[in-house]
PDB file of N, CA and C in Angstrom:
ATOM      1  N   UNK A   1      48.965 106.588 111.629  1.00  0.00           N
ATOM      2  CA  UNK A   1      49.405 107.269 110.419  1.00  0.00           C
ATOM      3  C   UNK A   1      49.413 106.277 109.268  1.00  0.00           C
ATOM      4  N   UNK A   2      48.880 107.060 108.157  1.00  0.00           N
ATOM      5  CA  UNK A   2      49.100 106.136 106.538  1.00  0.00           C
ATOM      6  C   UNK A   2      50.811 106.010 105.876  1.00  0.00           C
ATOM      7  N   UNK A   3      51.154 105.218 106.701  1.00  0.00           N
ATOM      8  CA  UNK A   3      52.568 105.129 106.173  1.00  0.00           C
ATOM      9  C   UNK A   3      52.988 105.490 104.710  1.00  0.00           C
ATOM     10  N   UNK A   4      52.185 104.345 103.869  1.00  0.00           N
ATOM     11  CA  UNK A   4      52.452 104.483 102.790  1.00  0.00           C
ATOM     12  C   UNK A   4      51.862 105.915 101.859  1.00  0.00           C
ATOM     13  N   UNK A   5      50.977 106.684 102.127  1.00  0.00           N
ATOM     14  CA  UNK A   5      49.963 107.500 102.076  1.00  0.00           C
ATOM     15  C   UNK A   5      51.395 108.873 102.366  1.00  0.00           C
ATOM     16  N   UNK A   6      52.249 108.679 103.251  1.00  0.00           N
ATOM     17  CA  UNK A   6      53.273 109.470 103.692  1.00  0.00           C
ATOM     18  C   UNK A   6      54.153 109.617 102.911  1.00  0.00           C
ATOM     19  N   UNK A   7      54.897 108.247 102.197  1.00  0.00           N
ATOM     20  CA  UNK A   7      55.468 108.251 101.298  1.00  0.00           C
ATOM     21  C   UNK A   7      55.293 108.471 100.351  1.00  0.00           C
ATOM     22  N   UNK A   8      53.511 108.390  99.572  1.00  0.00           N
ATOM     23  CA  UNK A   8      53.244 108.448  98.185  1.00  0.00           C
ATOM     24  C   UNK A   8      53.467 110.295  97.819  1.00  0.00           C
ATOM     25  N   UNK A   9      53.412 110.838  99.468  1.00  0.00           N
ATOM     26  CA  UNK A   9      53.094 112.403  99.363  1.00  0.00           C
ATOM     27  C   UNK A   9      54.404 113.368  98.989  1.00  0.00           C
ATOM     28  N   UNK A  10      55.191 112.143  99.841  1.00  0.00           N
ATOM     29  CA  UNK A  10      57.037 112.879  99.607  1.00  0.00           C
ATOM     30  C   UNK A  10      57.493 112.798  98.250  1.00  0.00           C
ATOM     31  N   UNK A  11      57.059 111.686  97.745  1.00  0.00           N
ATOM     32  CA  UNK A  11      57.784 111.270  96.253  1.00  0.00           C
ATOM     33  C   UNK A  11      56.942 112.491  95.078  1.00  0.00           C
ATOM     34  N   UNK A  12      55.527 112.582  95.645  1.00  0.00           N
ATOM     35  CA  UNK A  12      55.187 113.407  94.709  1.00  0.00           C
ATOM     36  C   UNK A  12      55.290 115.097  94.801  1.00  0.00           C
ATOM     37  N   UNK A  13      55.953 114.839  96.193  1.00  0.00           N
ATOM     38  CA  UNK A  13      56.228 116.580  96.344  1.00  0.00           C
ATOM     39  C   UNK A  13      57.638 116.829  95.812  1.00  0.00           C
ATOM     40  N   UNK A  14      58.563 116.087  96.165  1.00  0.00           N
ATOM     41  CA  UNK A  14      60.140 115.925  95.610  1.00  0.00           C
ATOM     42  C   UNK A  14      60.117 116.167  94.113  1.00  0.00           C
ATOM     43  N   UNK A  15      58.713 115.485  93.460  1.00  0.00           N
ATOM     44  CA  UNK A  15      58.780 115.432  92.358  1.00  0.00           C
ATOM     45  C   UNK A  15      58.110 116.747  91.637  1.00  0.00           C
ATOM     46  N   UNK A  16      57.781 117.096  92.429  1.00  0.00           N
ATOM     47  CA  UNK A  16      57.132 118.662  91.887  1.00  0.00           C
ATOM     48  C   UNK A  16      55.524 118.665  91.100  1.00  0.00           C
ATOM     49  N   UNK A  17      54.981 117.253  91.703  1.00  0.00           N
ATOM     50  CA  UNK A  17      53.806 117.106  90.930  1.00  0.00           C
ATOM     51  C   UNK A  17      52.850 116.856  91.948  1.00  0.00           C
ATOM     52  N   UNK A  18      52.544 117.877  92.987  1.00  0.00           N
ATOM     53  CA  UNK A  18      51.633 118.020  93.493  1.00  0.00           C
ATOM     54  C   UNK A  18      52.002 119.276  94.566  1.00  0.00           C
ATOM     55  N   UNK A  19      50.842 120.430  94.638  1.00  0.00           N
ATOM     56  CA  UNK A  19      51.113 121.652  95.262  1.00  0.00           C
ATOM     57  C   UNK A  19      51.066 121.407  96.501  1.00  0.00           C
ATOM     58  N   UNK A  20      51.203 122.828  97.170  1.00  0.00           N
ATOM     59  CA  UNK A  20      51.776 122.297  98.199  1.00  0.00           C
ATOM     60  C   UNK A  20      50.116 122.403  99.388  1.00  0.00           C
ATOM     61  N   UNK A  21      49.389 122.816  99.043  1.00  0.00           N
ATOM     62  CA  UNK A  21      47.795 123.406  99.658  1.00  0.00           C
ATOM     63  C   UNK A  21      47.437 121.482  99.602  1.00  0.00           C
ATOM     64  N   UNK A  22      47.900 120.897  98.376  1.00  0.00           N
ATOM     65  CA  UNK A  22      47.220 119.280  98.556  1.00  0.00           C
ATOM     66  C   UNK A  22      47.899 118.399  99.246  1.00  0.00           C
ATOM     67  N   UNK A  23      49.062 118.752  99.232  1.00  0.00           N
ATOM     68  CA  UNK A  23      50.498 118.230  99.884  1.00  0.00           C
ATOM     69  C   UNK A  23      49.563 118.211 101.627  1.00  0.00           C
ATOM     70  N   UNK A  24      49.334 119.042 101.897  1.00  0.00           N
ATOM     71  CA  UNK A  24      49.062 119.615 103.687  1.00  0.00           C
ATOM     72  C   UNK A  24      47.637 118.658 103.827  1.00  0.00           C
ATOM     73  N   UNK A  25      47.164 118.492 102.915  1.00  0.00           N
ATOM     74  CA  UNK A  25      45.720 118.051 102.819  1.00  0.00           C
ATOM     75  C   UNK A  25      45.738 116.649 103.223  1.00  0.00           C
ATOM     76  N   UNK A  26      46.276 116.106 102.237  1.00  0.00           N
ATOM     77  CA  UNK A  26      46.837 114.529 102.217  1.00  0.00           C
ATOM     78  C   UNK A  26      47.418 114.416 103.462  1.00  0.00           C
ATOM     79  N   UNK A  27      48.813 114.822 103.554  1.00  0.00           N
ATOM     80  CA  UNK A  27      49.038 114.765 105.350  1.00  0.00           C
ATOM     81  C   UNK A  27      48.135 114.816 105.938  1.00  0.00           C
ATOM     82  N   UNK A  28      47.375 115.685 106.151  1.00  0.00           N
ATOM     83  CA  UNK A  28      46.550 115.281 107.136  1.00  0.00           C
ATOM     84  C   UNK A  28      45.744 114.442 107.770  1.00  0.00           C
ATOM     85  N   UNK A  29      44.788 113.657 105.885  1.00  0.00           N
ATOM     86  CA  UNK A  29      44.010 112.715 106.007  1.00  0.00           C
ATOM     87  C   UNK A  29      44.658 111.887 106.066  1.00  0.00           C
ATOM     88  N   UNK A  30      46.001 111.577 106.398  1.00  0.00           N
ATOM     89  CA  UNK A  30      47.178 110.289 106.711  1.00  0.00           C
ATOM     90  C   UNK A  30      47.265 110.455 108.367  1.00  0.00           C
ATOM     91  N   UNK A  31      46.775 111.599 108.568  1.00  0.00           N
ATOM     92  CA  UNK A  31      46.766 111.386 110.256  1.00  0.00           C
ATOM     93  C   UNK A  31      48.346 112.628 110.780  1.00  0.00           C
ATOM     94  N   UNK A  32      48.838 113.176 110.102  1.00  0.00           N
ATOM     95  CA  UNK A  32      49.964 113.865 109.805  1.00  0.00           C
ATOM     96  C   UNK A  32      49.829 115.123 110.640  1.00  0.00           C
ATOM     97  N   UNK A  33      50.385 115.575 112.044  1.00  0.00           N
ATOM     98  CA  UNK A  33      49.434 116.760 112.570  1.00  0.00           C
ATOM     99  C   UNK A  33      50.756 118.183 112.287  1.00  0.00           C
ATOM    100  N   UNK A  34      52.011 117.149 112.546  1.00  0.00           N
ATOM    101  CA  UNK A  34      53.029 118.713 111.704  1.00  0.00           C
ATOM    102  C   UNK A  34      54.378 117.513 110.996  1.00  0.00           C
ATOM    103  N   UNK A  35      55.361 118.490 110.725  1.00  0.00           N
ATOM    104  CA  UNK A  35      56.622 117.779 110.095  1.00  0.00           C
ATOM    105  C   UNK A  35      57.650 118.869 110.182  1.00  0.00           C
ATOM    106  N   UNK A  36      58.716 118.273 110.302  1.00  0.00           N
ATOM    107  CA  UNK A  36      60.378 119.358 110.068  1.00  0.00           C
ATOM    108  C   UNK A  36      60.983 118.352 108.745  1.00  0.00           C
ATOM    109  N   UNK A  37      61.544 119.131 107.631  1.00  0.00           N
ATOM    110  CA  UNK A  37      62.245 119.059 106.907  1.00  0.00           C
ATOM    111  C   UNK A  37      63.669 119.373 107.496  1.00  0.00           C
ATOM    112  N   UNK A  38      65.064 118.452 107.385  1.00  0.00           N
ATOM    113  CA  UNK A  38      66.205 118.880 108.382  1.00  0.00           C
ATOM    114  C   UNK A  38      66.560 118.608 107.051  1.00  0.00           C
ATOM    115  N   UNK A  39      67.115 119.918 106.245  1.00  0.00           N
ATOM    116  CA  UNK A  39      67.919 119.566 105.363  1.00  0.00           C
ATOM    117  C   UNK A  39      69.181 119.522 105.391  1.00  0.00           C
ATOM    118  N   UNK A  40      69.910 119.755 106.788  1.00  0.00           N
ATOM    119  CA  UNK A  40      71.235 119.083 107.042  1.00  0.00           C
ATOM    120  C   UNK A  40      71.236 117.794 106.706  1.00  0.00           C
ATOM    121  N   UNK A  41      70.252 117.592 107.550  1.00  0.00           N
ATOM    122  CA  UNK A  41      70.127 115.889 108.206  1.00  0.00           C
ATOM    123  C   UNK A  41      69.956 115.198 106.708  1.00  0.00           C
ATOM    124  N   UNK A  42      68.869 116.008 105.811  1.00  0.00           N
ATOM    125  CA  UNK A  42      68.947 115.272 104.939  1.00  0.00           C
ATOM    126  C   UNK A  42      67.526 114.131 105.409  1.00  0.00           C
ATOM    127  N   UNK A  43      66.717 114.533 106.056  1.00  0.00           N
ATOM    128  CA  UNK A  43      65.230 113.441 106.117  1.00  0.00           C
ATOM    129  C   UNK A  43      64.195 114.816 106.985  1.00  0.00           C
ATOM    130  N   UNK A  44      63.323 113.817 107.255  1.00  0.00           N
ATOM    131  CA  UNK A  44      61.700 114.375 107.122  1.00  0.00           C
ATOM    132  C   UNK A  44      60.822 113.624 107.755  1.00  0.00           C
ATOM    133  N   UNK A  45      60.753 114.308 108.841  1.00  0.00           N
ATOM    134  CA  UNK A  45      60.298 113.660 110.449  1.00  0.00           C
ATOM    135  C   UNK A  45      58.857 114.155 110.408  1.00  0.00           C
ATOM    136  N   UNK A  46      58.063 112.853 110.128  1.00  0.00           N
ATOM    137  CA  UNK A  46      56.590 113.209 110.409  1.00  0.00           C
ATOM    138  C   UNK A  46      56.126 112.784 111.758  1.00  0.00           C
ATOM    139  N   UNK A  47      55.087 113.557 112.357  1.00  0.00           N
ATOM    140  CA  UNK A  47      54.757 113.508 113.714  1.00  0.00           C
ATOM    141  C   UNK A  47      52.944 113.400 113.699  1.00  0.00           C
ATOM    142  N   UNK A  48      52.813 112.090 114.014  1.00  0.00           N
ATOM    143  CA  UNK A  48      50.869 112.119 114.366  1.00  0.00           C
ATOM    144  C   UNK A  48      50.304 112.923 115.503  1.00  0.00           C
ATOM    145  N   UNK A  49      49.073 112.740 115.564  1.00  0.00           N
ATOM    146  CA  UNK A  49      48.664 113.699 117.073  1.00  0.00           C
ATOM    147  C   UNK A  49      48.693 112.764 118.269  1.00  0.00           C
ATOM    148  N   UNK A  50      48.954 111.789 118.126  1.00  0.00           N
ATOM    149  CA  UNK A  50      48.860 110.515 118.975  1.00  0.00           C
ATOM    150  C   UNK A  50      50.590 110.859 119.629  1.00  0.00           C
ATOM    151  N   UNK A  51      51.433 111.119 119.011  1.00  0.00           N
ATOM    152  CA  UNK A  51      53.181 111.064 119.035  1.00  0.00           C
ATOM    153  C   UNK A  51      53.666 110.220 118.239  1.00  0.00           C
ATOM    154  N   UNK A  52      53.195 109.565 117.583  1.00  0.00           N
ATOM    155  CA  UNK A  52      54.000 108.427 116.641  1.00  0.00           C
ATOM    156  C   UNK A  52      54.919 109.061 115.634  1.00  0.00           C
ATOM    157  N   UNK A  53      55.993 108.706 114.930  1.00  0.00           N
ATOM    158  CA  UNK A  53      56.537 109.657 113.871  1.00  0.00           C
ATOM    159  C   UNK A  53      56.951 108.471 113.191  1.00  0.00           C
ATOM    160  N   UNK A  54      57.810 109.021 111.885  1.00  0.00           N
ATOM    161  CA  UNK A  54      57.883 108.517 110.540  1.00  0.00           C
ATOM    162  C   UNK A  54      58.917 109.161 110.303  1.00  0.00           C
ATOM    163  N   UNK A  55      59.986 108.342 109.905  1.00  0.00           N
ATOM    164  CA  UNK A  55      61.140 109.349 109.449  1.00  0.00           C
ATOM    165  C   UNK A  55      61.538 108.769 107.747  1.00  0.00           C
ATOM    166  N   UNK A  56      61.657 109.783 106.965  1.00  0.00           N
ATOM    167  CA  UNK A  56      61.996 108.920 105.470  1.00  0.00           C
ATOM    168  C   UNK A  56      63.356 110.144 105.395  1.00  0.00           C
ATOM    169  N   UNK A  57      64.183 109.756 104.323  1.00  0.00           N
ATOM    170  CA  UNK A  57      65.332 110.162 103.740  1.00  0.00           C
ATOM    171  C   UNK A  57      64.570 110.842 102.933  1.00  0.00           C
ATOM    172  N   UNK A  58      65.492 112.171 103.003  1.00  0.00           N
ATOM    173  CA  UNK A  58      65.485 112.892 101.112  1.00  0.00           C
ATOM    174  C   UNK A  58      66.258 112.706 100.586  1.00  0.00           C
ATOM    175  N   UNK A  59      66.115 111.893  99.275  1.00  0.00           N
ATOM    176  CA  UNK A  59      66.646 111.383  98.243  1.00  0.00           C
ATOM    177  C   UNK A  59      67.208 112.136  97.477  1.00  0.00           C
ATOM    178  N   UNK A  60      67.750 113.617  97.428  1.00  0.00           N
ATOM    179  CA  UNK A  60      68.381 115.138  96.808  1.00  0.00           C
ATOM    180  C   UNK A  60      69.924 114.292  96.965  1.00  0.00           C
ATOM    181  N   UNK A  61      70.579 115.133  95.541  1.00  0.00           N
ATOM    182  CA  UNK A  61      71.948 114.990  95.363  1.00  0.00           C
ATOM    183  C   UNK A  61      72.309 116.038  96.583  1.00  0.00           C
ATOM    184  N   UNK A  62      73.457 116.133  97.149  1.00  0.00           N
ATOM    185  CA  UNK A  62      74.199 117.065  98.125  1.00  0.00           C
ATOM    186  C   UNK A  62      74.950 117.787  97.176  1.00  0.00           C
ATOM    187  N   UNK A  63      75.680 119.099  97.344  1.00  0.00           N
ATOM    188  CA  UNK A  63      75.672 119.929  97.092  1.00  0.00           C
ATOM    189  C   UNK A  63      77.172 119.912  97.742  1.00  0.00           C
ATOM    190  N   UNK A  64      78.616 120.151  97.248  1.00  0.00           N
ATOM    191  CA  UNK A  64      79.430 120.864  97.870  1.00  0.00           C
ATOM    192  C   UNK A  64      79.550 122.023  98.165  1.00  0.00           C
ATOM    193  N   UNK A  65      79.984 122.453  99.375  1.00  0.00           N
ATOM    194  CA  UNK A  65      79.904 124.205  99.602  1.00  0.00           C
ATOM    195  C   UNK A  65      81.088 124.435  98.851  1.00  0.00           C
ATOM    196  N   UNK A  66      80.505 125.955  98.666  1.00  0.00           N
ATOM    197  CA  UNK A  66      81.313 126.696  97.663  1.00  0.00           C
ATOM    198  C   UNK A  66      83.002 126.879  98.571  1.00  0.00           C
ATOM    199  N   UNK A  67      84.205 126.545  97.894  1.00  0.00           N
ATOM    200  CA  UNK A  67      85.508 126.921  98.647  1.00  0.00           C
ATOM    201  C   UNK A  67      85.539 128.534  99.363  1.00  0.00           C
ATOM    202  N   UNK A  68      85.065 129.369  98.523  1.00  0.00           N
ATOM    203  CA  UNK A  68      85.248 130.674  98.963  1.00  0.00           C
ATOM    204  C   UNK A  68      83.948 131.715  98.763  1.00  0.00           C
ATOM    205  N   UNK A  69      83.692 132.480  99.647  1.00  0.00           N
ATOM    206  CA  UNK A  69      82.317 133.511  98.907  1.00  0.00           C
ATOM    207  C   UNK A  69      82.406 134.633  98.251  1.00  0.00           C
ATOM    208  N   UNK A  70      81.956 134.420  97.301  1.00  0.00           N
ATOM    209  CA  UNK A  70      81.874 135.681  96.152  1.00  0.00           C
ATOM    210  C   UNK A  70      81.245 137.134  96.573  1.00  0.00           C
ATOM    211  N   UNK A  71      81.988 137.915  97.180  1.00  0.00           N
ATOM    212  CA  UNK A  71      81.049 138.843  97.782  1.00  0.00           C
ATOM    213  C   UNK A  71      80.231 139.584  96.581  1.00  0.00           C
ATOM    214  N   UNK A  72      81.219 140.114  95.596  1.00  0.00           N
ATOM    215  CA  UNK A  72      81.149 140.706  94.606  1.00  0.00           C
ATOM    216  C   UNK A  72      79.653 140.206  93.722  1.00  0.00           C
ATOM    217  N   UNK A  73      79.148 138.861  93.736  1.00  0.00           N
ATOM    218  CA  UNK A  73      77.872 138.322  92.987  1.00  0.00           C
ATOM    219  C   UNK A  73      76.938 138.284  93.955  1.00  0.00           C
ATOM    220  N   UNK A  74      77.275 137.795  95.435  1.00  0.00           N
ATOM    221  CA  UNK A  74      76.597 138.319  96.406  1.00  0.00           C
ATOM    222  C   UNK A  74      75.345 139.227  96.188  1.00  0.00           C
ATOM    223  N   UNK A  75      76.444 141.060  96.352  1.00  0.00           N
ATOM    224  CA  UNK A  75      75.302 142.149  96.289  1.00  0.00           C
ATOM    225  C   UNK A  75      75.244 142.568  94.989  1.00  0.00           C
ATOM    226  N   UNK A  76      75.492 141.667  94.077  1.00  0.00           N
ATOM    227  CA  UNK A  76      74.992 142.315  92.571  1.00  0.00           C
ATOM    228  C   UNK A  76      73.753 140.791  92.151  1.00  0.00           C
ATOM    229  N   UNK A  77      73.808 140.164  93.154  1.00  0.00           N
ATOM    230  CA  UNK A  77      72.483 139.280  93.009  1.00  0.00           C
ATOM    231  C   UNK A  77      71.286 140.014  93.741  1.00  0.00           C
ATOM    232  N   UNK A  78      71.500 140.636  95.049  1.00  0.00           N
ATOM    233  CA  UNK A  78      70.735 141.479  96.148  1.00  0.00           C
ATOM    234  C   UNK A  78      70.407 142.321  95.143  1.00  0.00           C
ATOM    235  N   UNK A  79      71.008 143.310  94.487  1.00  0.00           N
ATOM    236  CA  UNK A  79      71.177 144.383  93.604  1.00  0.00           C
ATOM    237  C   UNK A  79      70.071 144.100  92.470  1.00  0.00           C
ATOM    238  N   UNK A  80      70.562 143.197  91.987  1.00  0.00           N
ATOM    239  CA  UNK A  80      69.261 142.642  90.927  1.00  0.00           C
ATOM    240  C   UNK A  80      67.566 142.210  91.341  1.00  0.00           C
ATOM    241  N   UNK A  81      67.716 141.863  92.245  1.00  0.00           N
ATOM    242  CA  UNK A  81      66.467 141.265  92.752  1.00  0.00           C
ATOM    243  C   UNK A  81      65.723 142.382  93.329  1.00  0.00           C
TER     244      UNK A  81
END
């Protein structure tokens, strides 16, 4: 796998400046055969066809969960959409 080729792909997908049809492309020609995004986990486990993997951090602010759920915006968001 193109290590760095892996990383140049995350920073520019995070960054919203490259789609996602070139995104799959590039992986690939890095040797890239699938990936899981664990956005618990918070990283991004690349896997070659050989078994080798690559794990990088996503660099995203976290998010506190909301204290309580709004049912009420809930189905008037459902409602809208």
């Amino acid at each position: 796998m193109d290590i760095a080729s892996i990383d140049m792909c995350q920073e520019l997908s995070l960054a919203g400046e490259i789609a996602f049809p070139e995104l799959i492309a590039k992986l690939s020609a890095s040797h890239v055969e699938r990936y899981i995004a664990d956005l618990c986990g918070m990283s991004i486990l690349y896997y070659s066809h050989t078994g080798r993997r690559h794990s990088r951090a996503i660099p995203l602010p976290t998010r506190p969960v909301a204290g309580a759920l709004n049912t009420a915006a809930v189905r008037q968001a459902i409602r809208d959409s």
